[in-house]
PDB file of N, CA and C in Angstrom:
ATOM      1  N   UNK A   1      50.566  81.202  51.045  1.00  0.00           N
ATOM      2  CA  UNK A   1      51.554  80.556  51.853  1.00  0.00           C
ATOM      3  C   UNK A   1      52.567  81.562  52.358  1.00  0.00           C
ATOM      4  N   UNK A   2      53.188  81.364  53.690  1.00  0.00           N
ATOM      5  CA  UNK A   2      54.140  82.234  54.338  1.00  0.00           C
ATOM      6  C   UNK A   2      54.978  81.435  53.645  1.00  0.00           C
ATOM      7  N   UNK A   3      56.085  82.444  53.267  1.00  0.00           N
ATOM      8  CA  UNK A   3      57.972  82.407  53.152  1.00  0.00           C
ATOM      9  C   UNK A   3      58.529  82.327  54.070  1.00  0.00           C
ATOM     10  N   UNK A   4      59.185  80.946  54.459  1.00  0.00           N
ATOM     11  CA  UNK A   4      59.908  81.215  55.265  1.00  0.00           C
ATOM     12  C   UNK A   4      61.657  81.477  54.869  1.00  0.00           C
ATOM     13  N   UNK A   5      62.180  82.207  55.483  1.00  0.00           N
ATOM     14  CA  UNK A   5      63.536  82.641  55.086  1.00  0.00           C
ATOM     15  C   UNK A   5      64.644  81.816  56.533  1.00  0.00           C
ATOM     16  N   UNK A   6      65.980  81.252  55.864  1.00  0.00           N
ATOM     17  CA  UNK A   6      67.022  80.862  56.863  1.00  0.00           C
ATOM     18  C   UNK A   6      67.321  82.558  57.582  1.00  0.00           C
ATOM     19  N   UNK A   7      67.414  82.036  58.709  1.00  0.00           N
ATOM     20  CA  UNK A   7      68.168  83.047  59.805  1.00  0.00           C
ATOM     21  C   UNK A   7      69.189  82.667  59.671  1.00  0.00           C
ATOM     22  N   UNK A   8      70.228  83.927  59.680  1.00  0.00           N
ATOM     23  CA  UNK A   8      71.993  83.909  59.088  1.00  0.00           C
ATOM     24  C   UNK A   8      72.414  84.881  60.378  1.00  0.00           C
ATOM     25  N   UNK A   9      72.161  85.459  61.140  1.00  0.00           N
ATOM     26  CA  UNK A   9      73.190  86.267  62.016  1.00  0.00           C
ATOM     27  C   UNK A   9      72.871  85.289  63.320  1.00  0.00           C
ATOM     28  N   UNK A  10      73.815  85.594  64.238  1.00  0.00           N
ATOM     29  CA  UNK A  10      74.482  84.687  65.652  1.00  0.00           C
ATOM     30  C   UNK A  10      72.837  85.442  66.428  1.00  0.00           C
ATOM     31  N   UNK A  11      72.735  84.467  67.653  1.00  0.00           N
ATOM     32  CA  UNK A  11      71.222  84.718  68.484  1.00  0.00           C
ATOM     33  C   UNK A  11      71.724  86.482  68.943  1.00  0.00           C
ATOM     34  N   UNK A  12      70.630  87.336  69.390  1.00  0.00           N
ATOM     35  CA  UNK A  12      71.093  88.125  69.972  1.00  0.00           C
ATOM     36  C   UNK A  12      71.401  87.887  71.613  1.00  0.00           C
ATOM     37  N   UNK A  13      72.787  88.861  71.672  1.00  0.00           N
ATOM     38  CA  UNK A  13      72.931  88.653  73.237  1.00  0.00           C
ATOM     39  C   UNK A  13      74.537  87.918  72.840  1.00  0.00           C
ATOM     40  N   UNK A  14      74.665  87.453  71.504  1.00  0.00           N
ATOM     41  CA  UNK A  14      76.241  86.853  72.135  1.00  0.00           C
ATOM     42  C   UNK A  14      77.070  87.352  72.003  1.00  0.00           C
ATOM     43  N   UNK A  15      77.067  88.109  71.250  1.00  0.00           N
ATOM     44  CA  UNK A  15      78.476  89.175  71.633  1.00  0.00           C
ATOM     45  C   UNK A  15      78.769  90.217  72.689  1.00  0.00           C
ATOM     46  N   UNK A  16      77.408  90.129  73.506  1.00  0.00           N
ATOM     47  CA  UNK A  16      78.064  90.687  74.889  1.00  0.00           C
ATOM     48  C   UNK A  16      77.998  89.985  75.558  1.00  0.00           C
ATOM     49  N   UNK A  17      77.634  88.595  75.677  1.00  0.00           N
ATOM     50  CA  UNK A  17      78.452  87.022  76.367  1.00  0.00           C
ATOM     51  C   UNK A  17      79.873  87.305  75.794  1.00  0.00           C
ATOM     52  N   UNK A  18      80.262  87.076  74.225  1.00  0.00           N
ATOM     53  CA  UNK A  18      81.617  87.072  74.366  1.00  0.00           C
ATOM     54  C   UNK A  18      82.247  88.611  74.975  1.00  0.00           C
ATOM     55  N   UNK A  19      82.114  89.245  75.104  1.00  0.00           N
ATOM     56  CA  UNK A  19      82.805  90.247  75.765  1.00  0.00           C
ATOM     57  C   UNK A  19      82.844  90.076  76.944  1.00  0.00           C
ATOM     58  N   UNK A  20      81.968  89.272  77.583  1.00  0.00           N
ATOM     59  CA  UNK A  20      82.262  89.150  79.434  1.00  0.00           C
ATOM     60  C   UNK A  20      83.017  88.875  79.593  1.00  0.00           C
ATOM     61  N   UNK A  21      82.545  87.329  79.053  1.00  0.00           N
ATOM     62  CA  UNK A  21      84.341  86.320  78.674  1.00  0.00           C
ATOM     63  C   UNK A  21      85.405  86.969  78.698  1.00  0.00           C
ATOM     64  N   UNK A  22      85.228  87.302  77.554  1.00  0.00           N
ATOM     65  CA  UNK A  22      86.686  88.161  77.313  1.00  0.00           C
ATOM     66  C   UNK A  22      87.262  89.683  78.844  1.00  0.00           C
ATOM     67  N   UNK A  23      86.730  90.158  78.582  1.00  0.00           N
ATOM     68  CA  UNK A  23      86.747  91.081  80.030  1.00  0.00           C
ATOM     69  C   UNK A  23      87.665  89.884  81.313  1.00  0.00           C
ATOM     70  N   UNK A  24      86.492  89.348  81.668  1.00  0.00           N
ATOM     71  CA  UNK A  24      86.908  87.982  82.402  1.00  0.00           C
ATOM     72  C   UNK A  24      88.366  87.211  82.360  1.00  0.00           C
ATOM     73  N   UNK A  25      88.993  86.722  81.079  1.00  0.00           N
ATOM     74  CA  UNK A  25      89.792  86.421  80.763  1.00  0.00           C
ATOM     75  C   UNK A  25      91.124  87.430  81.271  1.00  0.00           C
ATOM     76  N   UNK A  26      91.023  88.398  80.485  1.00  0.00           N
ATOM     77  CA  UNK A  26      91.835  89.876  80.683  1.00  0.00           C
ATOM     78  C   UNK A  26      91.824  89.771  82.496  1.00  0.00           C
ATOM     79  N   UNK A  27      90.900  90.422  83.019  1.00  0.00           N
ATOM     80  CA  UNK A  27      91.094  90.283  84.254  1.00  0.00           C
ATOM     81  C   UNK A  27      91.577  89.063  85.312  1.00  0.00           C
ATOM     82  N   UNK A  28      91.364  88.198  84.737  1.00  0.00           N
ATOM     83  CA  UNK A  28      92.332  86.949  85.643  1.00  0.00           C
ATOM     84  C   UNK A  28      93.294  86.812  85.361  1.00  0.00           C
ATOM     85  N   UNK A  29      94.084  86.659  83.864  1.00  0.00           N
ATOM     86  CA  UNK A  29      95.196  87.314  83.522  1.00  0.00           C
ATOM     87  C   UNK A  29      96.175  87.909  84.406  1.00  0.00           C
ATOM     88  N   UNK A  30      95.586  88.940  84.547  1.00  0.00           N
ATOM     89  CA  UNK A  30      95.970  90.512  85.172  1.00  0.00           C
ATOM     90  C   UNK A  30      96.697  89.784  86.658  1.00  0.00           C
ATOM     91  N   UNK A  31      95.100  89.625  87.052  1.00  0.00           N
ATOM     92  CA  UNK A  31      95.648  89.311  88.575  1.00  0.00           C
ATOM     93  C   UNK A  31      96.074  88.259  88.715  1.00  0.00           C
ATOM     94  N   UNK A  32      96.594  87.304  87.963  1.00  0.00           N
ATOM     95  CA  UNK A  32      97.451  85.923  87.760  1.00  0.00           C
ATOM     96  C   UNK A  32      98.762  86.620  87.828  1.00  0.00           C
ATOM     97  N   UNK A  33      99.196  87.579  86.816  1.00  0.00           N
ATOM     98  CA  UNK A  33     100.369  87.836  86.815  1.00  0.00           C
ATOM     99  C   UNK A  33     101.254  88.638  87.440  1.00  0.00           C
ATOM    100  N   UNK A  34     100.106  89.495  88.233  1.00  0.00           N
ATOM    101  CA  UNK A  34     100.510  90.490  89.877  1.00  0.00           C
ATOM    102  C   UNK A  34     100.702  89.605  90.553  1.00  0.00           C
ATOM    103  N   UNK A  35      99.821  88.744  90.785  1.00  0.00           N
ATOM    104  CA  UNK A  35     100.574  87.700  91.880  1.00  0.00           C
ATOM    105  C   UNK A  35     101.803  86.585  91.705  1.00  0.00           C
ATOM    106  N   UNK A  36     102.023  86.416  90.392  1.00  0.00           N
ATOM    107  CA  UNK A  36     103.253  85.535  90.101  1.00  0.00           C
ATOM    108  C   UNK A  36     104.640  86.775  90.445  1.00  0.00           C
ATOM    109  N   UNK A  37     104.344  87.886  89.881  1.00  0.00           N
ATOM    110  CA  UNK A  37     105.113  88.855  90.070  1.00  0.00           C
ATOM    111  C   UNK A  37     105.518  89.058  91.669  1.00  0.00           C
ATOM    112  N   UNK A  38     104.701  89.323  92.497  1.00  0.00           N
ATOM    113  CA  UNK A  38     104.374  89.474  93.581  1.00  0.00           C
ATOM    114  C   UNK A  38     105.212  88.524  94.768  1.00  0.00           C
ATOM    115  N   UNK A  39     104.858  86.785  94.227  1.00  0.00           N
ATOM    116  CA  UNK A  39     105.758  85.823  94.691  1.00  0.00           C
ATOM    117  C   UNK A  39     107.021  86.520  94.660  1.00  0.00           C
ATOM    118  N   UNK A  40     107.647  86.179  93.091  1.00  0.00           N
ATOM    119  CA  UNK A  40     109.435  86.786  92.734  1.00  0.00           C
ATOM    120  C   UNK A  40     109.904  87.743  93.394  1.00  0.00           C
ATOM    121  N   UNK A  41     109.165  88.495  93.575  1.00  0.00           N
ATOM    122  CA  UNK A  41     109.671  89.927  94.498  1.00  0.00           C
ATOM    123  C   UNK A  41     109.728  89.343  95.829  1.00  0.00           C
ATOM    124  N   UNK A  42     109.069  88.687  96.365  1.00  0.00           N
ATOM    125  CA  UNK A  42     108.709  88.870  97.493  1.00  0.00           C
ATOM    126  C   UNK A  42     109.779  87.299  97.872  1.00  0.00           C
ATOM    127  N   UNK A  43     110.261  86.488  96.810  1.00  0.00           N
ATOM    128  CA  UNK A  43     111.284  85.588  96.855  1.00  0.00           C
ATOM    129  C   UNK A  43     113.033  86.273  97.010  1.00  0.00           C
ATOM    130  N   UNK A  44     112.776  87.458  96.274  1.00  0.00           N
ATOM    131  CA  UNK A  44     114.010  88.012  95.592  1.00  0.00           C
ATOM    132  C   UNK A  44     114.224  88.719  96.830  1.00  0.00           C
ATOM    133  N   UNK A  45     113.444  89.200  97.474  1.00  0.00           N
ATOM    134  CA  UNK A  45     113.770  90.475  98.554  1.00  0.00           C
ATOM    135  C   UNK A  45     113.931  89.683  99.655  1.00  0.00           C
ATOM    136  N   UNK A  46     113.259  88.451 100.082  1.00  0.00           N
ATOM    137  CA  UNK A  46     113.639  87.409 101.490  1.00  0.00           C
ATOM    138  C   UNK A  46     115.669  87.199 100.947  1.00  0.00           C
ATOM    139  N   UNK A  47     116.127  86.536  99.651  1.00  0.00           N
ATOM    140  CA  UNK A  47     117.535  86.746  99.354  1.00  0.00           C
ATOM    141  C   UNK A  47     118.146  88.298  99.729  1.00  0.00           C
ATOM    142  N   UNK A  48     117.773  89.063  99.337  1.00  0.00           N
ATOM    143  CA  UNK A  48     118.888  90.208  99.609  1.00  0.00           C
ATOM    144  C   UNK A  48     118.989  90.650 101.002  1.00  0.00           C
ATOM    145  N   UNK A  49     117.600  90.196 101.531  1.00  0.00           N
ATOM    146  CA  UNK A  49     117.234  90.691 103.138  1.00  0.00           C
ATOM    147  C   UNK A  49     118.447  89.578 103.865  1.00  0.00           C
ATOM    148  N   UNK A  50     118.288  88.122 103.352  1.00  0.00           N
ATOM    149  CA  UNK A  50     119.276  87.759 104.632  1.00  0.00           C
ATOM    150  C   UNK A  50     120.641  87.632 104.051  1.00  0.00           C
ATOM    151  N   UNK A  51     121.545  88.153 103.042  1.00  0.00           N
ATOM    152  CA  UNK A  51     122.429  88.572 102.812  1.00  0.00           C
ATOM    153  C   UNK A  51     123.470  89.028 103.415  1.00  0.00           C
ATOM    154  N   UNK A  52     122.302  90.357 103.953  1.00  0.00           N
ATOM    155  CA  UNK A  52     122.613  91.706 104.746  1.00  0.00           C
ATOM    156  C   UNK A  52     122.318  91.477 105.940  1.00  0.00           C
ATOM    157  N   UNK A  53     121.611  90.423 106.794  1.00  0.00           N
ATOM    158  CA  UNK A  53     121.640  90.382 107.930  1.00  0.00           C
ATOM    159  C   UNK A  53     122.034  88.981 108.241  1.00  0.00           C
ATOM    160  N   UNK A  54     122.116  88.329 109.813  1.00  0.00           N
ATOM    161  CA  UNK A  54     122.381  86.833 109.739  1.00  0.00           C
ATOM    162  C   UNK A  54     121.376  86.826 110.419  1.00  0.00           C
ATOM    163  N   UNK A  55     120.266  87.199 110.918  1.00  0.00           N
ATOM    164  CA  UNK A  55     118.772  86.452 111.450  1.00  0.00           C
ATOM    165  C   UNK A  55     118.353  85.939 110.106  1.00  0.00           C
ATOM    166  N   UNK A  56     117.406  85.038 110.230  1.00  0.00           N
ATOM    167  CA  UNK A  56     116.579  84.436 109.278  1.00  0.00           C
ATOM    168  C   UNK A  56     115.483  85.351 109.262  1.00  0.00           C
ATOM    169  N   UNK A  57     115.517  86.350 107.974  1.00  0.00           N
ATOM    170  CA  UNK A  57     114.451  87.036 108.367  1.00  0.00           C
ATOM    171  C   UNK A  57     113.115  86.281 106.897  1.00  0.00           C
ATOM    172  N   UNK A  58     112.374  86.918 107.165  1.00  0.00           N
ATOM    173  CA  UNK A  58     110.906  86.421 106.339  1.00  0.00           C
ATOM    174  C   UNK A  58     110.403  87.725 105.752  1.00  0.00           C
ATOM    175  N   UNK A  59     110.070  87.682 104.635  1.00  0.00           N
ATOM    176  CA  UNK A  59     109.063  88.952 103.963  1.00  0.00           C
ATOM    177  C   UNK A  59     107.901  88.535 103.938  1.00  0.00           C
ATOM    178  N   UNK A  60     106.951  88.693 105.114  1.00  0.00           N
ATOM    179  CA  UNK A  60     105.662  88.281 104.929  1.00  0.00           C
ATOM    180  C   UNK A  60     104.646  88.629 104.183  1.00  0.00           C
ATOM    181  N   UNK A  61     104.576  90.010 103.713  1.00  0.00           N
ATOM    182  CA  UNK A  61     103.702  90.455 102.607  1.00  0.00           C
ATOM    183  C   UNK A  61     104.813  91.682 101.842  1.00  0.00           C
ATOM    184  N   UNK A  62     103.984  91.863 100.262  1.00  0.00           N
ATOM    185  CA  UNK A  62     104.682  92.479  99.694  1.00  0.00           C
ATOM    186  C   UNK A  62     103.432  93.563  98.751  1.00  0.00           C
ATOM    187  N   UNK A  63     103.921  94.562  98.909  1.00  0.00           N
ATOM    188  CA  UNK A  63     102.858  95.368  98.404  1.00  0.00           C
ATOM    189  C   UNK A  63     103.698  96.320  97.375  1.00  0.00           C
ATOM    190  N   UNK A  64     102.916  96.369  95.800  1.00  0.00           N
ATOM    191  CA  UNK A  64     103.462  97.128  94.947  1.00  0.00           C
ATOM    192  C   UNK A  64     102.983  98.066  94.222  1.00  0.00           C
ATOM    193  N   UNK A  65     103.251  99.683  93.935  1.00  0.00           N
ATOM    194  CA  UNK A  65     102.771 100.482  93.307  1.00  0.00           C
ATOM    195  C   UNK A  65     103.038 100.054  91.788  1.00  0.00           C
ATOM    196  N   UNK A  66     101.859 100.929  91.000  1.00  0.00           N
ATOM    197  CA  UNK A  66     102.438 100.546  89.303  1.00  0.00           C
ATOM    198  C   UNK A  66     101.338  99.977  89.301  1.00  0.00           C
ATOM    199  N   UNK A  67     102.054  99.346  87.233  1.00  0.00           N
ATOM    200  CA  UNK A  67     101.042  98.640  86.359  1.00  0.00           C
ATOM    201  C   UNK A  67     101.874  97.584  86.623  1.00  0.00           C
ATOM    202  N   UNK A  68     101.777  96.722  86.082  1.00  0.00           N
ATOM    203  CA  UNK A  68     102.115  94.849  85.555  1.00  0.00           C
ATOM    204  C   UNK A  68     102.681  95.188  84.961  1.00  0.00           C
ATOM    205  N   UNK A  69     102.970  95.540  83.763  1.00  0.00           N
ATOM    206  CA  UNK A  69     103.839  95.823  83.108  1.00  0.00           C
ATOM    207  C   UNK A  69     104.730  97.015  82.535  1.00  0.00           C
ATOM    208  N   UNK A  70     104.820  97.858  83.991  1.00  0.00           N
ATOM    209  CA  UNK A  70     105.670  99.065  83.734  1.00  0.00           C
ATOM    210  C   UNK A  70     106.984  99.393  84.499  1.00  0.00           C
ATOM    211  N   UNK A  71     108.246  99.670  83.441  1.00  0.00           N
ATOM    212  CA  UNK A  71     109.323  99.275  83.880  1.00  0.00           C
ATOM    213  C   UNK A  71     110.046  99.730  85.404  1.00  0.00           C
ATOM    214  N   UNK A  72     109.186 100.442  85.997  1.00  0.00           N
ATOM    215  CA  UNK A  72     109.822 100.799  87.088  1.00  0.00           C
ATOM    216  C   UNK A  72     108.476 101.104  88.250  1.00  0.00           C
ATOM    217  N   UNK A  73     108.998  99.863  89.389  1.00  0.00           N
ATOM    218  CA  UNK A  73     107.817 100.277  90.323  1.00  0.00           C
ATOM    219  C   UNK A  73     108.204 100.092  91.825  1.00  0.00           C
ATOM    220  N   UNK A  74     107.774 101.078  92.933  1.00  0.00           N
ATOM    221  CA  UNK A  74     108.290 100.820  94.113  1.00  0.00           C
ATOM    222  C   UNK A  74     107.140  99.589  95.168  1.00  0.00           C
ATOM    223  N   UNK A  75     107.885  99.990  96.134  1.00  0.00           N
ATOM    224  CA  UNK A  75     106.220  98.834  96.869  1.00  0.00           C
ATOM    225  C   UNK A  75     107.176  99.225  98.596  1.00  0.00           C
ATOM    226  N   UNK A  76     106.706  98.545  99.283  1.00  0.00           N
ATOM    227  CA  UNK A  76     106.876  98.201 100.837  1.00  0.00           C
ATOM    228  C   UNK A  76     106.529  96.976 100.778  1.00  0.00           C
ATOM    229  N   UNK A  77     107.220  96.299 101.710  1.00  0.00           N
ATOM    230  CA  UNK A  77     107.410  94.957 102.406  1.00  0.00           C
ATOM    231  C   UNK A  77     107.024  94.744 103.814  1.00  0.00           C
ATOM    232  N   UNK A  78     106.218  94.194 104.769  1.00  0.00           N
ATOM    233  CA  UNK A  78     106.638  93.939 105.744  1.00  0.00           C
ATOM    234  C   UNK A  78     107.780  92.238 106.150  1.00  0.00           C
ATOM    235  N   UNK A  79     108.343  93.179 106.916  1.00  0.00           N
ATOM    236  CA  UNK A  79     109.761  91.539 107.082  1.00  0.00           C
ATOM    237  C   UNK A  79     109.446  91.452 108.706  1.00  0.00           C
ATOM    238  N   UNK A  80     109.185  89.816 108.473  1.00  0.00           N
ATOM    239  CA  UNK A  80     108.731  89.200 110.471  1.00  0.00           C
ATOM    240  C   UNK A  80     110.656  88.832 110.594  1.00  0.00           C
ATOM    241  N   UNK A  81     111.229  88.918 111.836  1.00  0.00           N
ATOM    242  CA  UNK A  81     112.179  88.843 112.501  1.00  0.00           C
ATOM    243  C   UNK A  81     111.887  87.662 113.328  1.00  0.00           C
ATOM    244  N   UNK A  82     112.916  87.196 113.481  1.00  0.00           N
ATOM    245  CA  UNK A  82     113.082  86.144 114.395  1.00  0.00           C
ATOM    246  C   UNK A  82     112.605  86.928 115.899  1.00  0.00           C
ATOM    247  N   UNK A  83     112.308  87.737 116.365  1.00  0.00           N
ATOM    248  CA  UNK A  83     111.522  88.045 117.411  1.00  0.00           C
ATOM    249  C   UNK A  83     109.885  87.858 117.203  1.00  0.00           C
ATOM    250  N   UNK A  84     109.475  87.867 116.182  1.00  0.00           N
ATOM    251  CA  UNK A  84     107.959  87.961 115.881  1.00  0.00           C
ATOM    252  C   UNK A  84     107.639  89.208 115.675  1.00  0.00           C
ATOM    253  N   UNK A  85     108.760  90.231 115.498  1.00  0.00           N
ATOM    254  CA  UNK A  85     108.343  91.552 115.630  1.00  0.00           C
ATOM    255  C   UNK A  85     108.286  91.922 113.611  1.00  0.00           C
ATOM    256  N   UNK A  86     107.231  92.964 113.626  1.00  0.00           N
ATOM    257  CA  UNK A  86     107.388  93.055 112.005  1.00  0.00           C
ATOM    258  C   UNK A  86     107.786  94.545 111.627  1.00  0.00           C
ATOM    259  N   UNK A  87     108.603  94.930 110.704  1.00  0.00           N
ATOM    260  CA  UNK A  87     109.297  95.509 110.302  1.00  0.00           C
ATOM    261  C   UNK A  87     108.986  96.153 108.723  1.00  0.00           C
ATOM    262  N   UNK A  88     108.559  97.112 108.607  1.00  0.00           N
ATOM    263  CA  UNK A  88     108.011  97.810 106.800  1.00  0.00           C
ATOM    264  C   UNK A  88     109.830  97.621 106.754  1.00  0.00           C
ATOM    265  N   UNK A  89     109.653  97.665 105.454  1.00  0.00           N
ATOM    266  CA  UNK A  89     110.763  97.951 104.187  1.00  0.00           C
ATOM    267  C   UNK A  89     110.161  98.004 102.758  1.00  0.00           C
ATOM    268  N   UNK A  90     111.349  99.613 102.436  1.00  0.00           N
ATOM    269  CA  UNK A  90     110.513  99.744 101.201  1.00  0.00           C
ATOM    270  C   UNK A  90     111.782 100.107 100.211  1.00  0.00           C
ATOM    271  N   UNK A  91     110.967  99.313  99.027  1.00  0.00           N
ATOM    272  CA  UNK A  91     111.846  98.635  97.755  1.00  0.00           C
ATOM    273  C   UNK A  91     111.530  99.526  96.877  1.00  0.00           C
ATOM    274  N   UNK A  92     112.414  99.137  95.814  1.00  0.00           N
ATOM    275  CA  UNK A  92     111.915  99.629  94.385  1.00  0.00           C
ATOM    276  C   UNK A  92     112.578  98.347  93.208  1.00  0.00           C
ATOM    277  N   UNK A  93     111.925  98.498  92.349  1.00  0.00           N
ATOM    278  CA  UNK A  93     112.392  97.399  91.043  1.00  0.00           C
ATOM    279  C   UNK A  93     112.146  98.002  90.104  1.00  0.00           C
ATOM    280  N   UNK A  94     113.146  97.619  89.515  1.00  0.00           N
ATOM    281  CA  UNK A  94     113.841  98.187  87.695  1.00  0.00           C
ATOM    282  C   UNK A  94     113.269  97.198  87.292  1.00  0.00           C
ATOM    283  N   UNK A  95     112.538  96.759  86.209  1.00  0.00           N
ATOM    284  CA  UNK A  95     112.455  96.107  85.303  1.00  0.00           C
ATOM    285  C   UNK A  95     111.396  95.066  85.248  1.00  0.00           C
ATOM    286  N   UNK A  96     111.124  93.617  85.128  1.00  0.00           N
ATOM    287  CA  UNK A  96     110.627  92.646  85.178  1.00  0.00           C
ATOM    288  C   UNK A  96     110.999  91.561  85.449  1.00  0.00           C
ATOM    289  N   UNK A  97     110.529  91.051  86.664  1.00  0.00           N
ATOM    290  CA  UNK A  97     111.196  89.321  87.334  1.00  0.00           C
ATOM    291  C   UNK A  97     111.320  88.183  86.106  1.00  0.00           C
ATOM    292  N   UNK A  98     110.341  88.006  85.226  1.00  0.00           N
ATOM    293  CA  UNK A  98     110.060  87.534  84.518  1.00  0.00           C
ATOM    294  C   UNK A  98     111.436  87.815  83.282  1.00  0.00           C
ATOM    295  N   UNK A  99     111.894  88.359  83.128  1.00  0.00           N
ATOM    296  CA  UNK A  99     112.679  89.466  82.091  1.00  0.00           C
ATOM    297  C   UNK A  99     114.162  89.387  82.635  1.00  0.00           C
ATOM    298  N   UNK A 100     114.052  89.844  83.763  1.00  0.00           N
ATOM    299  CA  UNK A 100     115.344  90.472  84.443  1.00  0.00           C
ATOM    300  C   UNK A 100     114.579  91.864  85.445  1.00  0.00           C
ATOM    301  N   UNK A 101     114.951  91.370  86.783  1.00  0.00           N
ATOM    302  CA  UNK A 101     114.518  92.861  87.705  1.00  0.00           C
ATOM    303  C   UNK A 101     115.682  93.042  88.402  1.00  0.00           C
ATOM    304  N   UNK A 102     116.053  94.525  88.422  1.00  0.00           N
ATOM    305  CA  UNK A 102     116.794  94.751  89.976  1.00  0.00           C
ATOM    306  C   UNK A 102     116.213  95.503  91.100  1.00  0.00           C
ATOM    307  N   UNK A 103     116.218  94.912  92.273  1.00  0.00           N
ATOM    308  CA  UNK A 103     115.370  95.105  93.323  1.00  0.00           C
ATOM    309  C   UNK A 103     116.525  96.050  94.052  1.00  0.00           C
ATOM    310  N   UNK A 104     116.231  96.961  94.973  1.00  0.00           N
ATOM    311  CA  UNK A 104     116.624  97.644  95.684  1.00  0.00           C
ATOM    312  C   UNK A 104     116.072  98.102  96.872  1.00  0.00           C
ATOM    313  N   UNK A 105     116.929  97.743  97.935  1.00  0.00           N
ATOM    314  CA  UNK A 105     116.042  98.641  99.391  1.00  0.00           C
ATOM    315  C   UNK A 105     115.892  99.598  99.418  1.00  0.00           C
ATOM    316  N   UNK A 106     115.586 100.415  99.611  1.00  0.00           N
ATOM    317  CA  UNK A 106     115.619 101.831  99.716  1.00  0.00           C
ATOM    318  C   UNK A 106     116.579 102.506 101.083  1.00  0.00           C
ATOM    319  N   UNK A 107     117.602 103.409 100.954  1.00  0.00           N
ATOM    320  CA  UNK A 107     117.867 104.345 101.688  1.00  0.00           C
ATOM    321  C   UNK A 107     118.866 103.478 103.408  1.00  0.00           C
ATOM    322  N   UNK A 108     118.239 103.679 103.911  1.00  0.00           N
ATOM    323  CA  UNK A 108     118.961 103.355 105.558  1.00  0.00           C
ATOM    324  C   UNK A 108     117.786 102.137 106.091  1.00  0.00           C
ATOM    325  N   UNK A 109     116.990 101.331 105.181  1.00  0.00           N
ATOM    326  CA  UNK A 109     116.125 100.555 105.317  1.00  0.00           C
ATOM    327  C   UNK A 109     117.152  98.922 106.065  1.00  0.00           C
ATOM    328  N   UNK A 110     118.199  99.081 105.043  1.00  0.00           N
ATOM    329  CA  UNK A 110     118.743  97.954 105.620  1.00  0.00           C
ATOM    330  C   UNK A 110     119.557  98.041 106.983  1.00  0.00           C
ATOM    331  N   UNK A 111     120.221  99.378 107.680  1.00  0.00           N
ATOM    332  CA  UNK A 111     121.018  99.297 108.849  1.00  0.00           C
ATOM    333  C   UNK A 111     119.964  99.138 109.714  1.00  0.00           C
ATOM    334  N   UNK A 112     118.168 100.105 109.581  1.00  0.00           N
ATOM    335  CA  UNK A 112     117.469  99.864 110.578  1.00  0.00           C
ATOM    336  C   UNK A 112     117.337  98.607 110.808  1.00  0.00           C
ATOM    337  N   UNK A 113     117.370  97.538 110.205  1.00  0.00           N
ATOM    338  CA  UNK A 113     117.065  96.059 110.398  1.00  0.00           C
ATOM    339  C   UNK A 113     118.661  95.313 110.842  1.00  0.00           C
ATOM    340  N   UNK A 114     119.308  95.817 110.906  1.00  0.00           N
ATOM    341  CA  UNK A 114     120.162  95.375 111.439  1.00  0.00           C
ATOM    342  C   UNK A 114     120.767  95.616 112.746  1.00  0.00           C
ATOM    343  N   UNK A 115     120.451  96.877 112.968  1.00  0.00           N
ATOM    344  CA  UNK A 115     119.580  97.363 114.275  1.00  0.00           C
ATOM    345  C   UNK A 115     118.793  96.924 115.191  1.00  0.00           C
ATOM    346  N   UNK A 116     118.060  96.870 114.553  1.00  0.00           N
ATOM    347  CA  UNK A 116     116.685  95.887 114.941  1.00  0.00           C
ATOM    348  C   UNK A 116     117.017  94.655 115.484  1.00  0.00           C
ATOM    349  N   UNK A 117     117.898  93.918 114.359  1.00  0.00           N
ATOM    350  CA  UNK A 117     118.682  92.824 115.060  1.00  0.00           C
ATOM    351  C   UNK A 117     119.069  92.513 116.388  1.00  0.00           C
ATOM    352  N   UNK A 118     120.686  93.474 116.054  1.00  0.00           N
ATOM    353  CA  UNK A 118     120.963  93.648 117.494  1.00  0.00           C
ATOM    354  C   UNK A 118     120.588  94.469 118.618  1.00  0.00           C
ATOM    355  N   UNK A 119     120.281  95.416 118.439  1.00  0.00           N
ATOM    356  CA  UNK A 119     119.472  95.672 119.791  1.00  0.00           C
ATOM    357  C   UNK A 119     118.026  95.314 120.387  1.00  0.00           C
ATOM    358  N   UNK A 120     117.616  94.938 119.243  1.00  0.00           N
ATOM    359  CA  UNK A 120     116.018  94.414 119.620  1.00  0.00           C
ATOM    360  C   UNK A 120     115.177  95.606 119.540  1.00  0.00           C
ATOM    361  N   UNK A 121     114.538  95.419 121.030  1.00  0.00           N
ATOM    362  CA  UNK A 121     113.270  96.344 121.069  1.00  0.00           C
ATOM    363  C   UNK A 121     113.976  97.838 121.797  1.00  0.00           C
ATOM    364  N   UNK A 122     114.564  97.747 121.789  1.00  0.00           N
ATOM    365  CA  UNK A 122     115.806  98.740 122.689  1.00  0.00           C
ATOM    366  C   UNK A 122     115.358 100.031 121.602  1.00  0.00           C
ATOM    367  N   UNK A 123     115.077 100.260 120.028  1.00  0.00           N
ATOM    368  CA  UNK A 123     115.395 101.052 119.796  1.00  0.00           C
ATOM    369  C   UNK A 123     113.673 101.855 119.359  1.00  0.00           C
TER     370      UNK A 123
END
């Protein structure tokens, strides 16, 4: 007569199913939280933008250098103007939206847009 013996270890193949998963997980994560990040910035910088100017301006996209979670990262903005005309601006942020960030324009970013404003296409 054959012996048969219980099988005791998991089928092969699932622990690099669970690692996809997992991989998977990690990576949506990731890009879940660049883009929640991404919003805030891109909420936080439409506030400081019309602050400093009185057009209604818009930050239509927001693009950021860095990790997700490293305390200091710059990016560029483009901002649409009440002309339809679009405009780079480029930021930097201390810290984490989530946490506490401080956002900053960079340099002579804000007179060009105010510029821009009033003279229009003039310049």
């Amino acid at each position: 007569m054959t012996e048969m013996k219980p099988r005791t270890g998991a089928p092969s193949g699932s622990g690099l199913v669970g690692l996809f998963f997992a991989v998977l997980l990690i990576t949506a994560l990731y890009v879940g939280g660049e883009w929640l990040i991404t919003q805030q910035v891109k909420t936080a910088l439409t506030d400081i933008l019309r602050q400093d100017t009185s057009a209604q301006v818009e930050v239509e996209s927001v693009g950021l250098d860095g990790w997700l979670l490293s305390g200091s990262r710059s990016g560029k903005a483009v901002v649409l103007l009440p002309s339809e005309e679009r405009v780079p601006v480029t930021f930097s942020m201390v810290g984490n939206p989530v946490t506490g960030a401080t956002i900053t324009v960079e340099g002579d970013q804000l007179l060009r847009l105010r510029l821009r404003e009033w003279f229009g296409s003039f310049l």
